[in-house]
C-alpha atoms as a PDB file:
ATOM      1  CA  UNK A   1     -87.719  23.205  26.041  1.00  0.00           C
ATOM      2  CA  UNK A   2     -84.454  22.515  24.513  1.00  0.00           C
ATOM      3  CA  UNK A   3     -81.601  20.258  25.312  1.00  0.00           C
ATOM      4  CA  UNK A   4     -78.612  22.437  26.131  1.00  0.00           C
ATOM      5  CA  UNK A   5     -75.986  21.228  24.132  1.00  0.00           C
ATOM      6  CA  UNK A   6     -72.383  21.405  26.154  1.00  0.00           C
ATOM      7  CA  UNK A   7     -69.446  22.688  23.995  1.00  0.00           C
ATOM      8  CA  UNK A   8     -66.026  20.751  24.522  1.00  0.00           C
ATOM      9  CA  UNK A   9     -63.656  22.472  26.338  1.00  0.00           C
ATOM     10  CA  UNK A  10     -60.926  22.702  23.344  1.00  0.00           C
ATOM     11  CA  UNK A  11     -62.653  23.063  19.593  1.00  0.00           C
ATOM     12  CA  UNK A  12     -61.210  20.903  17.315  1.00  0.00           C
ATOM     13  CA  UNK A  13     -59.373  23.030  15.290  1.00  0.00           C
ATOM     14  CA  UNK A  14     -57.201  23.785  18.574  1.00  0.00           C
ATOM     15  CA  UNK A  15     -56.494  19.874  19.360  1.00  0.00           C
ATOM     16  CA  UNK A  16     -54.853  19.864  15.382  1.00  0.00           C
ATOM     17  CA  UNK A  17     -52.568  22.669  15.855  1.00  0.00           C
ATOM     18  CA  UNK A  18     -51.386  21.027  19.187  1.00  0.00           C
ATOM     19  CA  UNK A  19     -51.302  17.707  17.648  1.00  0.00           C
ATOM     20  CA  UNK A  20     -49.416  19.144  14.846  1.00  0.00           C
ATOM     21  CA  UNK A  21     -46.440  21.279  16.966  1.00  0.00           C
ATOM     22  CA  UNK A  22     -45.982  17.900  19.460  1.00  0.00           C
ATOM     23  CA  UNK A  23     -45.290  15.831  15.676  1.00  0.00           C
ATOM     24  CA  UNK A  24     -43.171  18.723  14.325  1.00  0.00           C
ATOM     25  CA  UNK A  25     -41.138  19.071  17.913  1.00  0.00           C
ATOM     26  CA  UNK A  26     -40.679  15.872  18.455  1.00  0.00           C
ATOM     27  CA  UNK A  27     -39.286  15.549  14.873  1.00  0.00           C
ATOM     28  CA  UNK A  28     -37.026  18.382  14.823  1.00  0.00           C
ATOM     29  CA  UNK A  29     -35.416  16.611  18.128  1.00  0.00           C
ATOM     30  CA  UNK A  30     -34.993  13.407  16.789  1.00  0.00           C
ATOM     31  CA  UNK A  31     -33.663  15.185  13.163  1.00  0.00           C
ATOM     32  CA  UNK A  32     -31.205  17.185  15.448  1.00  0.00           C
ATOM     33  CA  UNK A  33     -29.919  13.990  17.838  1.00  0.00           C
ATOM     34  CA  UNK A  34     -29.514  11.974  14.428  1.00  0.00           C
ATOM     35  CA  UNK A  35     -27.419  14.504  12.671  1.00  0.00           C
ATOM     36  CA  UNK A  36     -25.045  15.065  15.952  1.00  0.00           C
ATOM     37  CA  UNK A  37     -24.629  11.837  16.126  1.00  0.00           C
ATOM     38  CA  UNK A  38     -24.244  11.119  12.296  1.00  0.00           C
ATOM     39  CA  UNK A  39     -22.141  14.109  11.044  1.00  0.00           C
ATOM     40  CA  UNK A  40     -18.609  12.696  12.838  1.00  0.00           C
ATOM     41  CA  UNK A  41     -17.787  16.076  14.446  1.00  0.00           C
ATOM     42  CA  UNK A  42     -14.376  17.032  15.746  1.00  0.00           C
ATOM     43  CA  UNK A  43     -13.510  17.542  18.918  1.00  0.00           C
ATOM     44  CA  UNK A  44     -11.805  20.743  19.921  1.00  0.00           C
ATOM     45  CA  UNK A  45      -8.265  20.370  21.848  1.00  0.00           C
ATOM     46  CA  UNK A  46      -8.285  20.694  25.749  1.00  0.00           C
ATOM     47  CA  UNK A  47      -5.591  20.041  28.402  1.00  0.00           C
ATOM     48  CA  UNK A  48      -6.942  16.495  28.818  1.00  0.00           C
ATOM     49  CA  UNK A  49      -6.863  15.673  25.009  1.00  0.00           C
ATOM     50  CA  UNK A  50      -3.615  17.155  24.401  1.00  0.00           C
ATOM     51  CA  UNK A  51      -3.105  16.315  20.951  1.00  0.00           C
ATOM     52  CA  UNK A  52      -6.148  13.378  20.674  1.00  0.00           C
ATOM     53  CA  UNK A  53      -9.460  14.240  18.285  1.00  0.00           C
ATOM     54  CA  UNK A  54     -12.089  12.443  18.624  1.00  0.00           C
ATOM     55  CA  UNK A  55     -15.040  11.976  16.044  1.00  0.00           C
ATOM     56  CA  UNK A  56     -18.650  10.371  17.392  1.00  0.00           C
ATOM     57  CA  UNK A  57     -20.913   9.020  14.466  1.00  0.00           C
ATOM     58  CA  UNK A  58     -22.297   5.943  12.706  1.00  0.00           C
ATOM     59  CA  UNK A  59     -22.100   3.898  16.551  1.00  0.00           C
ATOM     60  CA  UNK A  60     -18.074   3.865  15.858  1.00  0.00           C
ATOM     61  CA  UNK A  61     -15.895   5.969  17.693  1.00  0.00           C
ATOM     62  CA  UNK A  62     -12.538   7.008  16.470  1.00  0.00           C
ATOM     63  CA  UNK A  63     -10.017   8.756  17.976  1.00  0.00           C
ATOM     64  CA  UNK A  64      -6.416   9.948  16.326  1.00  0.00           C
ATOM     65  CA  UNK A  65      -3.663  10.978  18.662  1.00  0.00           C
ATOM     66  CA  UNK A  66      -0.497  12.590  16.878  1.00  0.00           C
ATOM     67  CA  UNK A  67       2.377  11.923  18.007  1.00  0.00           C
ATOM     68  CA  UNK A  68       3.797  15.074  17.589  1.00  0.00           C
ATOM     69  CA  UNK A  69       5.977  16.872  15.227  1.00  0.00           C
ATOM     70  CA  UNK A  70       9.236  15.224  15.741  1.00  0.00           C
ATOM     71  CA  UNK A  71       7.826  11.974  15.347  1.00  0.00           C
ATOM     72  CA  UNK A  72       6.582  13.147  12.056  1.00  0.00           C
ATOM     73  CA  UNK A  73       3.288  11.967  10.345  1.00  0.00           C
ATOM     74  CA  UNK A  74       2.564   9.215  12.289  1.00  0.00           C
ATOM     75  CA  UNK A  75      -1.013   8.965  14.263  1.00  0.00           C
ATOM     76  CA  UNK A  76      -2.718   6.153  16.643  1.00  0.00           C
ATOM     77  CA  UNK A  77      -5.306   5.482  16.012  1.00  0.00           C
ATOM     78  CA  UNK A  78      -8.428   3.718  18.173  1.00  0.00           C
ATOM     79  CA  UNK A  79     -11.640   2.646  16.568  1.00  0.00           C
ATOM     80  CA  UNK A  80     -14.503   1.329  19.114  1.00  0.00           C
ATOM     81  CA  UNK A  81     -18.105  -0.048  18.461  1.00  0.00           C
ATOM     82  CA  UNK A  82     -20.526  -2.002  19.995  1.00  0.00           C
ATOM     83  CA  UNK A  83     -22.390  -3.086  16.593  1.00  0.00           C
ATOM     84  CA  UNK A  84     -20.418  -3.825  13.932  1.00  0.00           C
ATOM     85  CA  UNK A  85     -16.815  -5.522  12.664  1.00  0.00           C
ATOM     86  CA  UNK A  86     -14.372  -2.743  12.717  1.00  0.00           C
ATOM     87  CA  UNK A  87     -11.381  -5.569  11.134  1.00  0.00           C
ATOM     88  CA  UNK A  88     -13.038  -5.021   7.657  1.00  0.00           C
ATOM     89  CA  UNK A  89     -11.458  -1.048   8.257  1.00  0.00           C
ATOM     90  CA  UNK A  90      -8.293  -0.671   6.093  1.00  0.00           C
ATOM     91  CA  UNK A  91      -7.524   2.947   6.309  1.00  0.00           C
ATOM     92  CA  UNK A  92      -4.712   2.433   4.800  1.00  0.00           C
ATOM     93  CA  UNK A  93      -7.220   2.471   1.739  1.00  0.00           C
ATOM     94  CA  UNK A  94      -9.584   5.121   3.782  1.00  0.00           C
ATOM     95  CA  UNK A  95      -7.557   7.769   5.226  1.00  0.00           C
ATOM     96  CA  UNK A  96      -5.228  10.614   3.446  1.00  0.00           C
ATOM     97  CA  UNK A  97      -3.060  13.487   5.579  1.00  0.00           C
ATOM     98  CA  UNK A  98      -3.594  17.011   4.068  1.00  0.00           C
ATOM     99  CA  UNK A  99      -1.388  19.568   4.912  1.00  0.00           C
ATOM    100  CA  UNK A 100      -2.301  23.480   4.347  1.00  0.00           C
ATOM    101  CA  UNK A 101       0.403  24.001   2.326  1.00  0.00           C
ATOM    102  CA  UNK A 102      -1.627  22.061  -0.501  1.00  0.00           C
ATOM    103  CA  UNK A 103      -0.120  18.503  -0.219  1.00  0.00           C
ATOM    104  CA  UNK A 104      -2.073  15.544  -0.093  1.00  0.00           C
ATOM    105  CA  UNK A 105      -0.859  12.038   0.720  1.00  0.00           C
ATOM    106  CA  UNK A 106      -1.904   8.189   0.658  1.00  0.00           C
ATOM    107  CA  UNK A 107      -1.044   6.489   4.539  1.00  0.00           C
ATOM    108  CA  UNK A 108       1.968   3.811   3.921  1.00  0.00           C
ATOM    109  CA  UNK A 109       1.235   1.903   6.629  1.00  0.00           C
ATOM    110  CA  UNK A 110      -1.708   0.654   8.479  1.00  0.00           C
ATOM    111  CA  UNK A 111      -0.587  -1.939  11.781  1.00  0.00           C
ATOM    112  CA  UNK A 112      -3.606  -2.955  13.865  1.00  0.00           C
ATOM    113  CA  UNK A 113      -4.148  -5.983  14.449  1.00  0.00           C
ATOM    114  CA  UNK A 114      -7.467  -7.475  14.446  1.00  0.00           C
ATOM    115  CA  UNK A 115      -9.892  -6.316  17.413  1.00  0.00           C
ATOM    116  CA  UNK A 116     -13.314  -7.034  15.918  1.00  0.00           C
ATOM    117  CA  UNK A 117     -15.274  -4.286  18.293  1.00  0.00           C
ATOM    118  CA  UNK A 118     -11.993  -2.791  19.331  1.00  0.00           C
ATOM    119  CA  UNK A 119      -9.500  -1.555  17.197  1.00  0.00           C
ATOM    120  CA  UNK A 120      -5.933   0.236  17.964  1.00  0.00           C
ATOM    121  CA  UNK A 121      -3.156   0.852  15.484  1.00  0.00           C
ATOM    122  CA  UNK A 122      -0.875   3.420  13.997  1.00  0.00           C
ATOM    123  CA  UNK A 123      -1.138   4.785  10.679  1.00  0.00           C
ATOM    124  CA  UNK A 124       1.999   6.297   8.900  1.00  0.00           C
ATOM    125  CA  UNK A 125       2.108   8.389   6.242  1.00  0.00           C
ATOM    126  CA  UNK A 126       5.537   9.464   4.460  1.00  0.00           C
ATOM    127  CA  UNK A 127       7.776  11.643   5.657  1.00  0.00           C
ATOM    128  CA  UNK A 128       8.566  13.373   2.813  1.00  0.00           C
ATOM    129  CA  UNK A 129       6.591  14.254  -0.562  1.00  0.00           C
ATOM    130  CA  UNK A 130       8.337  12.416  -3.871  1.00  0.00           C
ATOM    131  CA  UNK A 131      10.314  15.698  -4.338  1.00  0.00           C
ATOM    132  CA  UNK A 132      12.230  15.306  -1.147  1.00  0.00           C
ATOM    133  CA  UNK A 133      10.670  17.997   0.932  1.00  0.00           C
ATOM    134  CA  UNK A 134       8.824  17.332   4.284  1.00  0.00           C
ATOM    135  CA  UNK A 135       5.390  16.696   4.300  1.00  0.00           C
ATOM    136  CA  UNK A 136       5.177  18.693   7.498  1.00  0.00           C
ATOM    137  CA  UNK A 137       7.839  21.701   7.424  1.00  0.00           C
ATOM    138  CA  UNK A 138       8.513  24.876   8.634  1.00  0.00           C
ATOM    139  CA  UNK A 139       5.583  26.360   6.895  1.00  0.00           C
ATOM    140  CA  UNK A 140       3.292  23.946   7.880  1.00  0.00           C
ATOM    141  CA  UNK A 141       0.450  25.133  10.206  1.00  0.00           C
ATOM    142  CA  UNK A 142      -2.581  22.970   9.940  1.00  0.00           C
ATOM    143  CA  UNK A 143      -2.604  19.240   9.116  1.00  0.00           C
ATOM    144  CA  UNK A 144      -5.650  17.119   8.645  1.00  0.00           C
ATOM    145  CA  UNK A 145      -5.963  13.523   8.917  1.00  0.00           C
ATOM    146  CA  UNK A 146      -9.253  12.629   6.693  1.00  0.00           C
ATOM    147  CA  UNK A 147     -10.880   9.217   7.271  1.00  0.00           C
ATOM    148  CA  UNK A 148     -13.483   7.899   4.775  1.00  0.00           C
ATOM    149  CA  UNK A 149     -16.440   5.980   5.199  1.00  0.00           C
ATOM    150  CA  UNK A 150     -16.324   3.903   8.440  1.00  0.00           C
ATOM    151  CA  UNK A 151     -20.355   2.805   9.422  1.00  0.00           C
ATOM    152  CA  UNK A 152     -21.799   5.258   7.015  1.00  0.00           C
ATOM    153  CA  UNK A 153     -19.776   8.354   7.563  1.00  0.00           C
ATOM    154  CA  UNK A 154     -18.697   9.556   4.577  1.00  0.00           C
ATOM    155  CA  UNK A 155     -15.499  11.913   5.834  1.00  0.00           C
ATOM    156  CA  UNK A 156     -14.035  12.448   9.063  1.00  0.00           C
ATOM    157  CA  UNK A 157     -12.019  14.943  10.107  1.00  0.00           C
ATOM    158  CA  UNK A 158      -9.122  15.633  12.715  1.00  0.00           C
ATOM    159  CA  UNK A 159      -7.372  18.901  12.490  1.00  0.00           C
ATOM    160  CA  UNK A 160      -4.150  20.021  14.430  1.00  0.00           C
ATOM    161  CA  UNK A 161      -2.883  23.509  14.211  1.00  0.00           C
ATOM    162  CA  UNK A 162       0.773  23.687  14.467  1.00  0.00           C
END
């Protein structure tokens, strides 16, 4: 008489494949959570925001209010962390304004004090490009503050459409 033999409920060919799509789902949610967080994405305005963009990435925050159109080029500016030095952050060095009527400019002024974690300041840029003619005119619609790697974020962007 022979030994009946019992046969596993799953083969193993079927544990691999399942083995394989829990590695390659969990993966593809971690890749996708990582690059959210890592890309520095900008924030769309609402009613609450008014004229504040805000860009998550590299465990800094920044956000970059304008002050509006009469005030002229001139943005706050609030950097917050929990893991790193943020005082080490000139964007006076690390941040340009580009309009969409092709001009590009350096900030000329960068006042924030030191905060270590938490950092507020305003950040100027000129009023007026070296031929005498507003940065932001008439013709002006979009304007784009860029800031350059902060915590391994290579560009940020904050838009306002005029």
């Amino acid at each position: 008489m022979k030994a009946e033999t019992k046969k596993p409920l799953v083969t193993r060919p079927v544990w691999i494949v399942v083995i394989v799509l829990i590695v390659v789902g969990t993966g593809l949610v971690l890749w996708m959570l990582t690059t959210s967080r890592t890309t520095g994405s900008t924030s769309t305005p609402t009613e609450a925001s008014g004229m504040t963009r805000t860009s998550e990435g590299g465990q800094v925050t920044i956000k970059v209010t304008w002050q509006g159109r009469n005030a002229g080029p001139v943005f706050k500016v609030e950097m917050d962390t929990h893991s790193i030095d943020l005082d080490s952050y000139d964007l006076r060095q690390l941040a340009v304004l580009r309009t969409d009527q092709g001009q590009e400019m350096q900030p000329n002024g960068w006042n924030a004090p030191a905060g270590g974690h938490h950092r507020t300041g305003t950040l100027t840029f000129p009023a007026t490009t070296a031929s005498g003619t507003p940065v932001i005119g008439p013709n002006t619609h979009t304007i784009e503050v860029m800031i350059r790697n902060v915590s391994s974020i290579p560009e940020r962007s904050f838009q306002w459409t005029l």
